[in-house]
PDB file of N, CA and C in Angstrom:
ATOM      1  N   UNK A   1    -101.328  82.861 -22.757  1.00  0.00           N
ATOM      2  CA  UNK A   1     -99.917  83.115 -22.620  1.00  0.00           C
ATOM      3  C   UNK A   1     -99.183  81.856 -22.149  1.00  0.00           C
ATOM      4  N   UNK A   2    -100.069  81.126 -21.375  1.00  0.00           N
ATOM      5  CA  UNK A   2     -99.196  80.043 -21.320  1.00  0.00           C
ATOM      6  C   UNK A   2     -99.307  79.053 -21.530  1.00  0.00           C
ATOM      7  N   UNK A   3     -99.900  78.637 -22.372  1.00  0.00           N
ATOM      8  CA  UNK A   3    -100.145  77.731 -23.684  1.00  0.00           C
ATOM      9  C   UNK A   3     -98.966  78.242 -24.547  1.00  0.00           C
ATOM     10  N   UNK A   4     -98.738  79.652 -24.863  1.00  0.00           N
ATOM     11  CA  UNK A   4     -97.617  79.519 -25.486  1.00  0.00           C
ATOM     12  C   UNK A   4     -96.459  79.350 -25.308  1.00  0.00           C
ATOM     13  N   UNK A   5     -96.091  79.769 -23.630  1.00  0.00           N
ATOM     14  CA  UNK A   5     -94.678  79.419 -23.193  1.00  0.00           C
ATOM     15  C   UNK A   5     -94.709  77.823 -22.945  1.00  0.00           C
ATOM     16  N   UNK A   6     -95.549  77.167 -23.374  1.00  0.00           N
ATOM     17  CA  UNK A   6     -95.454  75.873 -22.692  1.00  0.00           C
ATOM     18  C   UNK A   6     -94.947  75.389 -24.471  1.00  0.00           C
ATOM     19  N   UNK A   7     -95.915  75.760 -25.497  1.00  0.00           N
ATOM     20  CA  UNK A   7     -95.645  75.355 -26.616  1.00  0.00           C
ATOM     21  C   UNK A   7     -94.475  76.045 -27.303  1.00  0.00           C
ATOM     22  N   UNK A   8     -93.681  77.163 -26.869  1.00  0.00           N
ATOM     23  CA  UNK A   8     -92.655  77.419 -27.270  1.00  0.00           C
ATOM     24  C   UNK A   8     -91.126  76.725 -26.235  1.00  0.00           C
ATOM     25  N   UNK A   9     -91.784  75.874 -25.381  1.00  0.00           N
ATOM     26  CA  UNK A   9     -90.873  75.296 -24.532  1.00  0.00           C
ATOM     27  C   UNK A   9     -90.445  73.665 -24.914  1.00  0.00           C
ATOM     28  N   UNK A  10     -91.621  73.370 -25.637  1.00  0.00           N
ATOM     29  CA  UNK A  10     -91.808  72.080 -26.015  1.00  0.00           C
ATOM     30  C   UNK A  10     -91.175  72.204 -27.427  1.00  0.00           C
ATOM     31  N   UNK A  11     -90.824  73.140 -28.300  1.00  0.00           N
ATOM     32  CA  UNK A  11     -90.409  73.423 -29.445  1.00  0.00           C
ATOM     33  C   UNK A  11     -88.711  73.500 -29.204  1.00  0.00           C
ATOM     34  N   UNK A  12     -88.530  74.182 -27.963  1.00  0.00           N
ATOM     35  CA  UNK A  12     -86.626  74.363 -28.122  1.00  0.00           C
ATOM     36  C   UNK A  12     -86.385  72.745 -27.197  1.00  0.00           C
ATOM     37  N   UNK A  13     -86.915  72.351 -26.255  1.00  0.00           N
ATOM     38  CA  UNK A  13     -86.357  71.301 -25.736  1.00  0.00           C
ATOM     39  C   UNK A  13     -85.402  70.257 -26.509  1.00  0.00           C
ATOM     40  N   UNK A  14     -85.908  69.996 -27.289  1.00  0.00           N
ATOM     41  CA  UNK A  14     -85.562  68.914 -27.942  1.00  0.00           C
ATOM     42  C   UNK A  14     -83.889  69.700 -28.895  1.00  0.00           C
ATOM     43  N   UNK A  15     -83.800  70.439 -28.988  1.00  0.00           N
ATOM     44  CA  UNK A  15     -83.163  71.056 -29.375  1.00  0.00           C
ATOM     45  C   UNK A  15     -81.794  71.082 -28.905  1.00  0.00           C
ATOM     46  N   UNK A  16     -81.689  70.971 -27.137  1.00  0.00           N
ATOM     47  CA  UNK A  16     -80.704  70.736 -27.070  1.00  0.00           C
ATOM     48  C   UNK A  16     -80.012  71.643 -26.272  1.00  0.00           C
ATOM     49  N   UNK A  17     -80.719  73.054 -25.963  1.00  0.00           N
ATOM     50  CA  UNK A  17     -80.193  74.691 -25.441  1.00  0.00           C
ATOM     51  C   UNK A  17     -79.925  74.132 -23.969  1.00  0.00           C
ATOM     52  N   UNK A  18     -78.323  74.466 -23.391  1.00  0.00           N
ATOM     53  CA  UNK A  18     -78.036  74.208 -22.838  1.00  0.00           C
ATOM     54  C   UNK A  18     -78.476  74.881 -21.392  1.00  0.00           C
ATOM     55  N   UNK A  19     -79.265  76.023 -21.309  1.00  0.00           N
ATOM     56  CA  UNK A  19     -79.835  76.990 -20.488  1.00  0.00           C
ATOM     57  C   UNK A  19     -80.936  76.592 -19.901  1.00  0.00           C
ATOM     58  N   UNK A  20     -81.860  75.165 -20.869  1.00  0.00           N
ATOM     59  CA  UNK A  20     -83.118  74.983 -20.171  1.00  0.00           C
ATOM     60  C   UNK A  20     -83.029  73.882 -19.420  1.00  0.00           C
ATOM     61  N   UNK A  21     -81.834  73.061 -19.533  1.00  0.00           N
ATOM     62  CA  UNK A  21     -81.755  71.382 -19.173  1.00  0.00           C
ATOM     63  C   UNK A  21     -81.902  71.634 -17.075  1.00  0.00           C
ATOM     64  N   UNK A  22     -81.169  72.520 -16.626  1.00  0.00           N
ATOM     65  CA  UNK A  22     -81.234  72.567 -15.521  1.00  0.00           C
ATOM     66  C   UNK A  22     -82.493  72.733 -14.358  1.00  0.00           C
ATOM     67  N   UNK A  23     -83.584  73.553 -15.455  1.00  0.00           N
ATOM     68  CA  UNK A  23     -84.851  73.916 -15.214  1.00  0.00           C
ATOM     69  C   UNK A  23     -85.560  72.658 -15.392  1.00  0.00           C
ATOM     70  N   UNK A  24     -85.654  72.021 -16.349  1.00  0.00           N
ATOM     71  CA  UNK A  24     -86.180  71.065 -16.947  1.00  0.00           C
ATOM     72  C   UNK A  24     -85.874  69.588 -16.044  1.00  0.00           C
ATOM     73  N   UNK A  25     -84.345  69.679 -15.492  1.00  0.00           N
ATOM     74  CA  UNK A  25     -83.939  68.454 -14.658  1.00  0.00           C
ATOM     75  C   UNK A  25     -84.292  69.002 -13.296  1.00  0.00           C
ATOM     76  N   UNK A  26     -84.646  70.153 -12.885  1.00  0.00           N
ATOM     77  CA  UNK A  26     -85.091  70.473 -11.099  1.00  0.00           C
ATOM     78  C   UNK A  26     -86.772  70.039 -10.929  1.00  0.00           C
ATOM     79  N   UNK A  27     -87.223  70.594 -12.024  1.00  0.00           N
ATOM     80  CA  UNK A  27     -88.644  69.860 -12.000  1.00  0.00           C
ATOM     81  C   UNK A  27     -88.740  68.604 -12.012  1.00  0.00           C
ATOM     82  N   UNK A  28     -88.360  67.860 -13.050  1.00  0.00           N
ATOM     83  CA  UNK A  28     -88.225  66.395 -12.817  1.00  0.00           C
ATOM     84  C   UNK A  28     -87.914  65.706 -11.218  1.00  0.00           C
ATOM     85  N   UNK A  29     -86.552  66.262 -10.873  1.00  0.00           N
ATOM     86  CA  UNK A  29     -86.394  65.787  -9.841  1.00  0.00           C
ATOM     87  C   UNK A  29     -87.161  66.104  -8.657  1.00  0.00           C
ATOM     88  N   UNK A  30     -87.717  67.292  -8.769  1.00  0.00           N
ATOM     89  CA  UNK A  30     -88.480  67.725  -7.494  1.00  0.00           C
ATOM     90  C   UNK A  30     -89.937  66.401  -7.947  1.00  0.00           C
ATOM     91  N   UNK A  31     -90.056  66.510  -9.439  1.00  0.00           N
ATOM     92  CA  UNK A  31     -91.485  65.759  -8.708  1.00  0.00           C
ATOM     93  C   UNK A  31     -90.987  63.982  -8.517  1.00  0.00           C
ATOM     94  N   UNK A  32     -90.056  63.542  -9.281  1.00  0.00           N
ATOM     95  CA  UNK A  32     -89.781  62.485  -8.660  1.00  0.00           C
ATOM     96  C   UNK A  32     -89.823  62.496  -6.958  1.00  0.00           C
ATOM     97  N   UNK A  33     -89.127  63.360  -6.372  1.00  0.00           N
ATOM     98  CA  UNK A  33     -88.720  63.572  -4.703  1.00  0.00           C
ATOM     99  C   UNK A  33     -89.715  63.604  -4.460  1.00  0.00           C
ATOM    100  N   UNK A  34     -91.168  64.348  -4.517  1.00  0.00           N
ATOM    101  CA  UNK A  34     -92.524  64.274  -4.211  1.00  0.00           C
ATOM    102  C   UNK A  34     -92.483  65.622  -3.669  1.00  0.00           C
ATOM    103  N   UNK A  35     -91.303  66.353  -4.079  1.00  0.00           N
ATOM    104  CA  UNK A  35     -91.135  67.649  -3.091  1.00  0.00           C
ATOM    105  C   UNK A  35     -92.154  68.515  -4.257  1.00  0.00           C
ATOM    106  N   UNK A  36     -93.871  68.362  -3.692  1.00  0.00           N
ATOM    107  CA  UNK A  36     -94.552  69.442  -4.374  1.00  0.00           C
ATOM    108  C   UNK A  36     -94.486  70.750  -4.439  1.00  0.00           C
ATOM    109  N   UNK A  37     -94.041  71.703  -3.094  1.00  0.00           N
ATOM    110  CA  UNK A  37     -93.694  73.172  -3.290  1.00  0.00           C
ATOM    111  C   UNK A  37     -92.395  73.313  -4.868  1.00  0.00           C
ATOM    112  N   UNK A  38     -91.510  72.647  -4.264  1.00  0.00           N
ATOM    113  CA  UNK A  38     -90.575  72.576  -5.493  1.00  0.00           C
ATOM    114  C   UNK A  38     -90.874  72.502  -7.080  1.00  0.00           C
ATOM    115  N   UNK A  39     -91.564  71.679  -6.463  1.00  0.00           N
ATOM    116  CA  UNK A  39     -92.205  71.843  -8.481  1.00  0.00           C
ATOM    117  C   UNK A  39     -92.810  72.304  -8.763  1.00  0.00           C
ATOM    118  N   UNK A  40     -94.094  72.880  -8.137  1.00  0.00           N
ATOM    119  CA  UNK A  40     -94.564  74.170  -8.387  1.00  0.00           C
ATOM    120  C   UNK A  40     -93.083  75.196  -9.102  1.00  0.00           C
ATOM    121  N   UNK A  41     -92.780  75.726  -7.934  1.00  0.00           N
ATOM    122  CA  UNK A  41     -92.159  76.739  -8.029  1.00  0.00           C
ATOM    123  C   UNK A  41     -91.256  76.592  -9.248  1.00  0.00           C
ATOM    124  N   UNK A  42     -90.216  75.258  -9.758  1.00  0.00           N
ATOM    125  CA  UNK A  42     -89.618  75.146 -10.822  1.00  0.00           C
ATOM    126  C   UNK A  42     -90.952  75.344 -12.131  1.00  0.00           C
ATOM    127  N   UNK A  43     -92.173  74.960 -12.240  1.00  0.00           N
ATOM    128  CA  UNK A  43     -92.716  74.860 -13.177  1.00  0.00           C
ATOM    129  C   UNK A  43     -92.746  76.344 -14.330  1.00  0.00           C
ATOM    130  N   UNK A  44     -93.424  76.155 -15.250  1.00  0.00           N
ATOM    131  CA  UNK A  44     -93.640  77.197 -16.248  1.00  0.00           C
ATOM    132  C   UNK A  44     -94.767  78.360 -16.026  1.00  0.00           C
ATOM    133  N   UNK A  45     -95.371  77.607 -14.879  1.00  0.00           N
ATOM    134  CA  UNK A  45     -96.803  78.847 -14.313  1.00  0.00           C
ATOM    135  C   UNK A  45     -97.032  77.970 -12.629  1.00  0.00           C
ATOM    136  N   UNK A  46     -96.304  78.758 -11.778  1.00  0.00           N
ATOM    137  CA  UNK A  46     -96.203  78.111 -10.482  1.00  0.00           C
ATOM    138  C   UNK A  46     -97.178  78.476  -9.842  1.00  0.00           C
ATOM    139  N   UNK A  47     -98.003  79.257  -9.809  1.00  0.00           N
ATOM    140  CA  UNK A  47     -99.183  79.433  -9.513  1.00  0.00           C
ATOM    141  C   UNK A  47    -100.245  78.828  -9.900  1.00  0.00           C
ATOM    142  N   UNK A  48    -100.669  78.480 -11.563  1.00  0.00           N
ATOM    143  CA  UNK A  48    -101.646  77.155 -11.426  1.00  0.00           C
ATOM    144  C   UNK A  48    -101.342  76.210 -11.004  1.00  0.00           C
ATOM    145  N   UNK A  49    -100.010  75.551 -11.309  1.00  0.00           N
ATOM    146  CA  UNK A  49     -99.384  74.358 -11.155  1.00  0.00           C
ATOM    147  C   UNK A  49    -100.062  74.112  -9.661  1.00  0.00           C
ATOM    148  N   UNK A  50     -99.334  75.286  -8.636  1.00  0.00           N
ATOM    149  CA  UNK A  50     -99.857  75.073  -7.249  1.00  0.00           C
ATOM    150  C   UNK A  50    -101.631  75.008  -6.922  1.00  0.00           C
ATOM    151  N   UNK A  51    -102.416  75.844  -7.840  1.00  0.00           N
ATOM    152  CA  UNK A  51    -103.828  75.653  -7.880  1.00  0.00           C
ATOM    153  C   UNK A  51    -104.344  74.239  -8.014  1.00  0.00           C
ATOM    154  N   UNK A  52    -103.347  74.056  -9.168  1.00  0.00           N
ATOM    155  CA  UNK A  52    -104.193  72.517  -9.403  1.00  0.00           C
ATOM    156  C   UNK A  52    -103.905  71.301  -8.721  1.00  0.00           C
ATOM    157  N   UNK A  53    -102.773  71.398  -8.069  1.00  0.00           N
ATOM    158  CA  UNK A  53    -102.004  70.623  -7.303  1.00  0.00           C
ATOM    159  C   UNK A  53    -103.357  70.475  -5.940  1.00  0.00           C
ATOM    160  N   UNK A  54    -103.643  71.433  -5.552  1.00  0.00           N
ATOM    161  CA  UNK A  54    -104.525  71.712  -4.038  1.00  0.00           C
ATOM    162  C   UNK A  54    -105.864  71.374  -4.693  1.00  0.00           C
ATOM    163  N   UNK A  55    -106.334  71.932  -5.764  1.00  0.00           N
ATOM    164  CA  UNK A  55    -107.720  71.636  -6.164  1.00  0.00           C
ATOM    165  C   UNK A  55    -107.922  70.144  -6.431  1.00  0.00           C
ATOM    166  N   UNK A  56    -106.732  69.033  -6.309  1.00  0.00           N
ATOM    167  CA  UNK A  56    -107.043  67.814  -6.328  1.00  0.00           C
ATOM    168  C   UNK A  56    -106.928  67.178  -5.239  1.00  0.00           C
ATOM    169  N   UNK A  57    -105.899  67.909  -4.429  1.00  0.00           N
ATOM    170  CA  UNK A  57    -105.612  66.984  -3.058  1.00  0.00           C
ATOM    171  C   UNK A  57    -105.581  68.292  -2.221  1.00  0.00           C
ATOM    172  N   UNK A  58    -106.306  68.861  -1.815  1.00  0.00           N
ATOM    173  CA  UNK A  58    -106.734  70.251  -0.780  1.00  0.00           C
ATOM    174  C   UNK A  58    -106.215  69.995   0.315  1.00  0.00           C
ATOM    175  N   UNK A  59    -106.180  68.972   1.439  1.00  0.00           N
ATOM    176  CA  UNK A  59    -105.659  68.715   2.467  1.00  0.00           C
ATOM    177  C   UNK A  59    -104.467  69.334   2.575  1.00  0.00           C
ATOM    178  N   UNK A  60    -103.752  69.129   4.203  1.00  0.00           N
ATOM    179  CA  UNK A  60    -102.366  69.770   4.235  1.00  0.00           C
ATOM    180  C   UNK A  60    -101.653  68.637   4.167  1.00  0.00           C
ATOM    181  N   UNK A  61    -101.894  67.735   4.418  1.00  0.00           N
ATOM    182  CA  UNK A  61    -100.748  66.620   4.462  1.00  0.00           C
ATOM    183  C   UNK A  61    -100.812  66.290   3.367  1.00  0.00           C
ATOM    184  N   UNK A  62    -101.639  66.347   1.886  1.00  0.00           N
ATOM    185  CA  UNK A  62    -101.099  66.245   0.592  1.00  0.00           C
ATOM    186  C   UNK A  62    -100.312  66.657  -0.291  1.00  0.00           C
ATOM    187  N   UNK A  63     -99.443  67.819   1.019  1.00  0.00           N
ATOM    188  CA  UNK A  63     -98.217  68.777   0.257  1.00  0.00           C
ATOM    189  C   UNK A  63     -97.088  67.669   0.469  1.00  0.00           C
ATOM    190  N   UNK A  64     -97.325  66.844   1.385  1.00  0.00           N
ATOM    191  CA  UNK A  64     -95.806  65.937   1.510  1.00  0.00           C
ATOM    192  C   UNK A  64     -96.615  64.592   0.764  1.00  0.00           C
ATOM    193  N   UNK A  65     -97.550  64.362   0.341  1.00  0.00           N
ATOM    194  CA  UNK A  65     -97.557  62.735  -0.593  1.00  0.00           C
ATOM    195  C   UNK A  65     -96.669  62.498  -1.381  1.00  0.00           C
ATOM    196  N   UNK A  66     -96.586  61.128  -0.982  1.00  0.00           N
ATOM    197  CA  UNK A  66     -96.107  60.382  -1.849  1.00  0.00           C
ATOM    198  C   UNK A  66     -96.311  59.593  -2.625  1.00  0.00           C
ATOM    199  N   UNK A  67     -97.309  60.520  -3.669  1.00  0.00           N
ATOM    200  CA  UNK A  67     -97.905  60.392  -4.826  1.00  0.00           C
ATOM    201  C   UNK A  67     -98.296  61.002  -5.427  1.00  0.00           C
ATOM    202  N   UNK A  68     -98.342  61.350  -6.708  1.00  0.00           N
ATOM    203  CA  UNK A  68     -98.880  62.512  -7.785  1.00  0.00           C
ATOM    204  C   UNK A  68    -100.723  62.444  -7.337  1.00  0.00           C
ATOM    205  N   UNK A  69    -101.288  63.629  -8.195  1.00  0.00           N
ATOM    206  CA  UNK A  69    -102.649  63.785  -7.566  1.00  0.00           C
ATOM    207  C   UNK A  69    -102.925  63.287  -8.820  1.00  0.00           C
ATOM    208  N   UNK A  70    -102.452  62.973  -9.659  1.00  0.00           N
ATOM    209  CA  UNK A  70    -102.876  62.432 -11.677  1.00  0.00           C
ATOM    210  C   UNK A  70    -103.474  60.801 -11.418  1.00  0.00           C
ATOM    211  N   UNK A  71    -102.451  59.887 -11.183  1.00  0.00           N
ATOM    212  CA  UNK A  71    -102.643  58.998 -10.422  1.00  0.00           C
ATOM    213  C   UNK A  71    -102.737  58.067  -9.566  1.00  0.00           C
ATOM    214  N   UNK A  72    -102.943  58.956  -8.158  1.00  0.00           N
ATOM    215  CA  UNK A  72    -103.481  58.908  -6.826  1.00  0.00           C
ATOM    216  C   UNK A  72    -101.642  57.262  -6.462  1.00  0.00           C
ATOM    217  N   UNK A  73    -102.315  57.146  -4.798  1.00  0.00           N
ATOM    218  CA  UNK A  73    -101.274  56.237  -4.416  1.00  0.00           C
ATOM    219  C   UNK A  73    -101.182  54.879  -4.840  1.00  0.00           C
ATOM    220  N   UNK A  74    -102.270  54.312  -5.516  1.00  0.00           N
ATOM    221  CA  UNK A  74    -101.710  52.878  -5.649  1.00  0.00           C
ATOM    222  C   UNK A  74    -101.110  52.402  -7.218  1.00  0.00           C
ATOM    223  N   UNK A  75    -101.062  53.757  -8.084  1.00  0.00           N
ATOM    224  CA  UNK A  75    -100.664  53.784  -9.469  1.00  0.00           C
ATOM    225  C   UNK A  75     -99.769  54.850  -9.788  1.00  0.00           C
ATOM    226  N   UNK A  76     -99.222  55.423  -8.903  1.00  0.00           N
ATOM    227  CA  UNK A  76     -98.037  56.065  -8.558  1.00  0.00           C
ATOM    228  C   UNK A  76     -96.788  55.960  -9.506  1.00  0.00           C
ATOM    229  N   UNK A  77     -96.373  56.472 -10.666  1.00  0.00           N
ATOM    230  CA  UNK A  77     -95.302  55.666 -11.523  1.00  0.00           C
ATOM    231  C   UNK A  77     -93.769  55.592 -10.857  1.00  0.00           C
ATOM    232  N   UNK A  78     -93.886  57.218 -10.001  1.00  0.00           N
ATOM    233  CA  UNK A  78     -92.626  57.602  -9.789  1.00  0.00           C
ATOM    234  C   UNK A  78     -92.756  56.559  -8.307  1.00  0.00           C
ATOM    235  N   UNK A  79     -93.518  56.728  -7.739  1.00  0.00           N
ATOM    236  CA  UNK A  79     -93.440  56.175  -6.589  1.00  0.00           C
ATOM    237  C   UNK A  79     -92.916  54.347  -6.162  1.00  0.00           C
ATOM    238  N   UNK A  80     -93.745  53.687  -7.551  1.00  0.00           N
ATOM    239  CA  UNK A  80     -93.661  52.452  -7.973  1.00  0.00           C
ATOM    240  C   UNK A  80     -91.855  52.368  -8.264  1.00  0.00           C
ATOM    241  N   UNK A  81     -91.503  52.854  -9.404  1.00  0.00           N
ATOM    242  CA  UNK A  81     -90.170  53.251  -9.839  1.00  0.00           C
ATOM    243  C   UNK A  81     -89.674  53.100  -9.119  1.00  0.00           C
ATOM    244  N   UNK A  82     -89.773  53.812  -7.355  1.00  0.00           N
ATOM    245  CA  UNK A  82     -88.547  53.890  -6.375  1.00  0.00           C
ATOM    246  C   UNK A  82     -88.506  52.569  -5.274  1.00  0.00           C
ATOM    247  N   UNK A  83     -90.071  52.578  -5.184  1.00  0.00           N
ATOM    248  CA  UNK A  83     -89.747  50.733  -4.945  1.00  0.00           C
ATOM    249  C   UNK A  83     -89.510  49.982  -5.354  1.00  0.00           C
ATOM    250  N   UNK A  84     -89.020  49.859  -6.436  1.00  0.00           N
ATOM    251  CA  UNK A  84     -88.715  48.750  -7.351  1.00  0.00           C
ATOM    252  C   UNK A  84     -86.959  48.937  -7.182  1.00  0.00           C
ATOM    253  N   UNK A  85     -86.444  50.386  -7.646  1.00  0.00           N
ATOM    254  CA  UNK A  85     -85.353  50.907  -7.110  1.00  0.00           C
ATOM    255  C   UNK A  85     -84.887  49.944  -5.542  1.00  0.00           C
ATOM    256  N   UNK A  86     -86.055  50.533  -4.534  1.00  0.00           N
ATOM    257  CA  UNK A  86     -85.389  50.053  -3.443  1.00  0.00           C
ATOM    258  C   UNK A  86     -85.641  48.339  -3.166  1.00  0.00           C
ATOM    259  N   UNK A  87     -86.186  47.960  -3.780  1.00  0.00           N
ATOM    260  CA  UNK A  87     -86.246  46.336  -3.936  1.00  0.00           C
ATOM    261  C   UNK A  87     -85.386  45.775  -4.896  1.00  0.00           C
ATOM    262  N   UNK A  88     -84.726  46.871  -5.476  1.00  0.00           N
ATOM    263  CA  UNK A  88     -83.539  46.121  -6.113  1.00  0.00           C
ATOM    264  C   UNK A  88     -82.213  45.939  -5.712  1.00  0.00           C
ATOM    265  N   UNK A  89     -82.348  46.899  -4.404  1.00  0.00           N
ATOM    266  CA  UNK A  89     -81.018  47.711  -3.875  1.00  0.00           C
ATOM    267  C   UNK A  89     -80.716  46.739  -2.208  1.00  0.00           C
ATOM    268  N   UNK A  90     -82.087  46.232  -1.841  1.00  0.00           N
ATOM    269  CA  UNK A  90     -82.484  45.248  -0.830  1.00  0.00           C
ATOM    270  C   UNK A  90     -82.573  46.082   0.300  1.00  0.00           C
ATOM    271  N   UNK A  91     -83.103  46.960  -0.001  1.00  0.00           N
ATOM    272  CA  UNK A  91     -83.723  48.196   1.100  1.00  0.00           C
ATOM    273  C   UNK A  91     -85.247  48.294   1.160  1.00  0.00           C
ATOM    274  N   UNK A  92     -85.924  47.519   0.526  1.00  0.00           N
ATOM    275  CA  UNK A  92     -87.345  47.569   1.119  1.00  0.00           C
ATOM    276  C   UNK A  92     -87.935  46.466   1.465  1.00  0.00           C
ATOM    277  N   UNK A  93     -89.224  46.789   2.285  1.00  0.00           N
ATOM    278  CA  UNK A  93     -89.498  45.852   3.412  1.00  0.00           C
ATOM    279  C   UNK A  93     -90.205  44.983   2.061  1.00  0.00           C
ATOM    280  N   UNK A  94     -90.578  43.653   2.814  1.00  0.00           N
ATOM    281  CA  UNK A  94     -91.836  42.768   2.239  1.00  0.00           C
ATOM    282  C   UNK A  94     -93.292  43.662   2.066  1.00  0.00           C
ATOM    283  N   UNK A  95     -93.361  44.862   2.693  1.00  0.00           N
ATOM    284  CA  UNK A  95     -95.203  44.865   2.452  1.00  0.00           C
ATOM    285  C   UNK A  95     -95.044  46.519   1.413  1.00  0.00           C
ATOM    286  N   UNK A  96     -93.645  46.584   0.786  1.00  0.00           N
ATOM    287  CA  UNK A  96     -93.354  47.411  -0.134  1.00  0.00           C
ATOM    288  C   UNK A  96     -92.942  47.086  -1.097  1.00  0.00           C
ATOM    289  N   UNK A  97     -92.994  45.389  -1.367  1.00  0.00           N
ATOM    290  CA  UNK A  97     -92.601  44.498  -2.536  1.00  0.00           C
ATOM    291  C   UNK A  97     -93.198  45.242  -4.010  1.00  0.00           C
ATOM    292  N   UNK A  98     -92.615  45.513  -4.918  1.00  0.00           N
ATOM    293  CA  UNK A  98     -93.085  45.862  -6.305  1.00  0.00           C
ATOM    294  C   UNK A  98     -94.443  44.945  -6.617  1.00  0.00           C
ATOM    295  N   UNK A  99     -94.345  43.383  -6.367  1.00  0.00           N
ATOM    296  CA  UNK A  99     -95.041  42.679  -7.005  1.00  0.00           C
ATOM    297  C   UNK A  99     -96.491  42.422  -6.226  1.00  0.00           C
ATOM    298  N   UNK A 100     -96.146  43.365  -5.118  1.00  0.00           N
ATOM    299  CA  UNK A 100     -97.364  43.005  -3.611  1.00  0.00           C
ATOM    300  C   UNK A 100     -98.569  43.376  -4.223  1.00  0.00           C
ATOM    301  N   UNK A 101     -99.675  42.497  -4.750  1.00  0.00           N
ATOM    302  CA  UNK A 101    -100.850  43.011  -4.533  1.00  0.00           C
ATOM    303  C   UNK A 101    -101.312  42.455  -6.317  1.00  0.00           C
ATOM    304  N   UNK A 102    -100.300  41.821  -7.153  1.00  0.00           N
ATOM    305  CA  UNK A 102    -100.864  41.539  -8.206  1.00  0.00           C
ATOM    306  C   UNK A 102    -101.429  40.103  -8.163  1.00  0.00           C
ATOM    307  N   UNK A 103    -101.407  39.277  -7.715  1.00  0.00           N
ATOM    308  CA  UNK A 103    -102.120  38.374  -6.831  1.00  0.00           C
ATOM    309  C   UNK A 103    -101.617  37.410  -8.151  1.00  0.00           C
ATOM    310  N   UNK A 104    -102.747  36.025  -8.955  1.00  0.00           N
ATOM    311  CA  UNK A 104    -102.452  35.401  -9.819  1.00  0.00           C
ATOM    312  C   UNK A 104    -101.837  36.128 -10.600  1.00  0.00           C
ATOM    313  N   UNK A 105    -102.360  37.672 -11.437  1.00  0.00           N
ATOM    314  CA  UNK A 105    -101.513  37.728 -12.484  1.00  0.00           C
ATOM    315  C   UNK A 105     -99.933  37.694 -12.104  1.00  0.00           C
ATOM    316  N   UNK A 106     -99.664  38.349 -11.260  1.00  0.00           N
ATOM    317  CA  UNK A 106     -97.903  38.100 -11.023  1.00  0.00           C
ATOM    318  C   UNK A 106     -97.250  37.235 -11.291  1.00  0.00           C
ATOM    319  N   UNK A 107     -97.968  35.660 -10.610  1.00  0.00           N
ATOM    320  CA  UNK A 107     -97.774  34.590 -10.621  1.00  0.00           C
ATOM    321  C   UNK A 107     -97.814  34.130 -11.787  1.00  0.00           C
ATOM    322  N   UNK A 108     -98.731  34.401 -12.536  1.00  0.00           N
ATOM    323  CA  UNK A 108     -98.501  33.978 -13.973  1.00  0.00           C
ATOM    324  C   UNK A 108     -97.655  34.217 -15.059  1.00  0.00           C
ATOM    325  N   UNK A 109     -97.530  35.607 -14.581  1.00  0.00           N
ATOM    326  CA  UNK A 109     -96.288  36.127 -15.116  1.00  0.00           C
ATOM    327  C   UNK A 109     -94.687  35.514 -14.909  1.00  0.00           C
ATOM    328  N   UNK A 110     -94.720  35.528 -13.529  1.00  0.00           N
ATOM    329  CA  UNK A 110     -93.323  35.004 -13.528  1.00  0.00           C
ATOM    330  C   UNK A 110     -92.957  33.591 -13.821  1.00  0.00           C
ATOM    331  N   UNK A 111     -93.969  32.769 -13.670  1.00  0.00           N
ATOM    332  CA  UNK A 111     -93.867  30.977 -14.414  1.00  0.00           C
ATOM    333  C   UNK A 111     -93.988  30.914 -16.059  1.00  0.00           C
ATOM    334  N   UNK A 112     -94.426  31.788 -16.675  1.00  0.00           N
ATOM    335  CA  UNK A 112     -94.283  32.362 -17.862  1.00  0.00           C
ATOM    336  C   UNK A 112     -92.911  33.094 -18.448  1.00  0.00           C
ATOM    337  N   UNK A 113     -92.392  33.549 -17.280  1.00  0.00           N
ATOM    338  CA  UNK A 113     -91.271  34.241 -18.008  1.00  0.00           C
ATOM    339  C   UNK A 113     -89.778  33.307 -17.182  1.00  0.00           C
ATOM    340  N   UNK A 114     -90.299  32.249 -16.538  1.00  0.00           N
ATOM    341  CA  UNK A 114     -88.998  31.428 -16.305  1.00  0.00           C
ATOM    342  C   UNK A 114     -88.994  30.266 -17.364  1.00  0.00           C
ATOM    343  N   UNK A 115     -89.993  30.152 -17.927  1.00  0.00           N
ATOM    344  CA  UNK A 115     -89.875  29.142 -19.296  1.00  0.00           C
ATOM    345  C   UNK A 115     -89.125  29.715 -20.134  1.00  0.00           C
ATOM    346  N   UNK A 116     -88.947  31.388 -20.377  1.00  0.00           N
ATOM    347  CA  UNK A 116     -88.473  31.968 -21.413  1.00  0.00           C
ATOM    348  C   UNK A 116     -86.596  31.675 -21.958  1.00  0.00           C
ATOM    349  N   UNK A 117     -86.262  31.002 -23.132  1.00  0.00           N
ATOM    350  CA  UNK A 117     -84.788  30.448 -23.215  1.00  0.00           C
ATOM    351  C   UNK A 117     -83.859  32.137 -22.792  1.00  0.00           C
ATOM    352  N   UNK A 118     -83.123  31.365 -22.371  1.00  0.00           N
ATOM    353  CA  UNK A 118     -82.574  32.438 -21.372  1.00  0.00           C
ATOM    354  C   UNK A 118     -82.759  32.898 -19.689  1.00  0.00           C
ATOM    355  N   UNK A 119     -83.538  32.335 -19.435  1.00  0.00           N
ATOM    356  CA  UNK A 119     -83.812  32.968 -18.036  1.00  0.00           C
ATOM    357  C   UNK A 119     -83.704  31.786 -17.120  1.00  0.00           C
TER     358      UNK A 119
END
């Protein structure tokens, strides 16, 4: 059954129905926020959602991470995203730098991309 509400959900989305965008944008935002009860509860089956959520990170203090349990804290997309956000905004510290921890490759990267015409 819910394989099919998921595949009959994935069929109108795109579509455009103005009834699902709100559902569709509370989940998003709850899991951007890291607010896991929330997205459970917005999801399409809030009860596995919440199963699987605990069957990866069981602890209690993994209801407030700030990080998905898919992939864990140091590959975090949403999490990465908001430091980068707040390192753009000049609200985060040095040891929350986007670039902290890529060691040479960073470096290579960015002497590579200041040669680039334009930059």
């Amino acid at each position: 059954m819910i394989a099919y509400r998921i595949a009959a959900h994935a069929a109108t989305s795109p579509r455009g129905i103005p009834r699902l965008r709100p559902g569709d944008d509370a989940l998003s935002k709850a899991r951007f926020e890291f607010r896991w009860h929330d997205h459970s509860t917005s999801s399409l089956d809030p009860v596995t959602a919440r199963r699987m959520h605990d069957e990866t990170l069981p602890a209690e203090p993994a209801k407030a991470a700030h990080f998905c349990s898919m992939c864990g804290p140091k590959f975090c997309s949403m999490r990465i995203s908001q430091d980068v956000r707040d390192y753009a905004g000049g609200t985060a510290s040095t040891t929350s730098r986007p670039d902290r921890g890529h060691g040479r490759e960073g470096r290579e990267f960015r002497s590579r991309a200041a040669d680039l015409p334009g930059a």
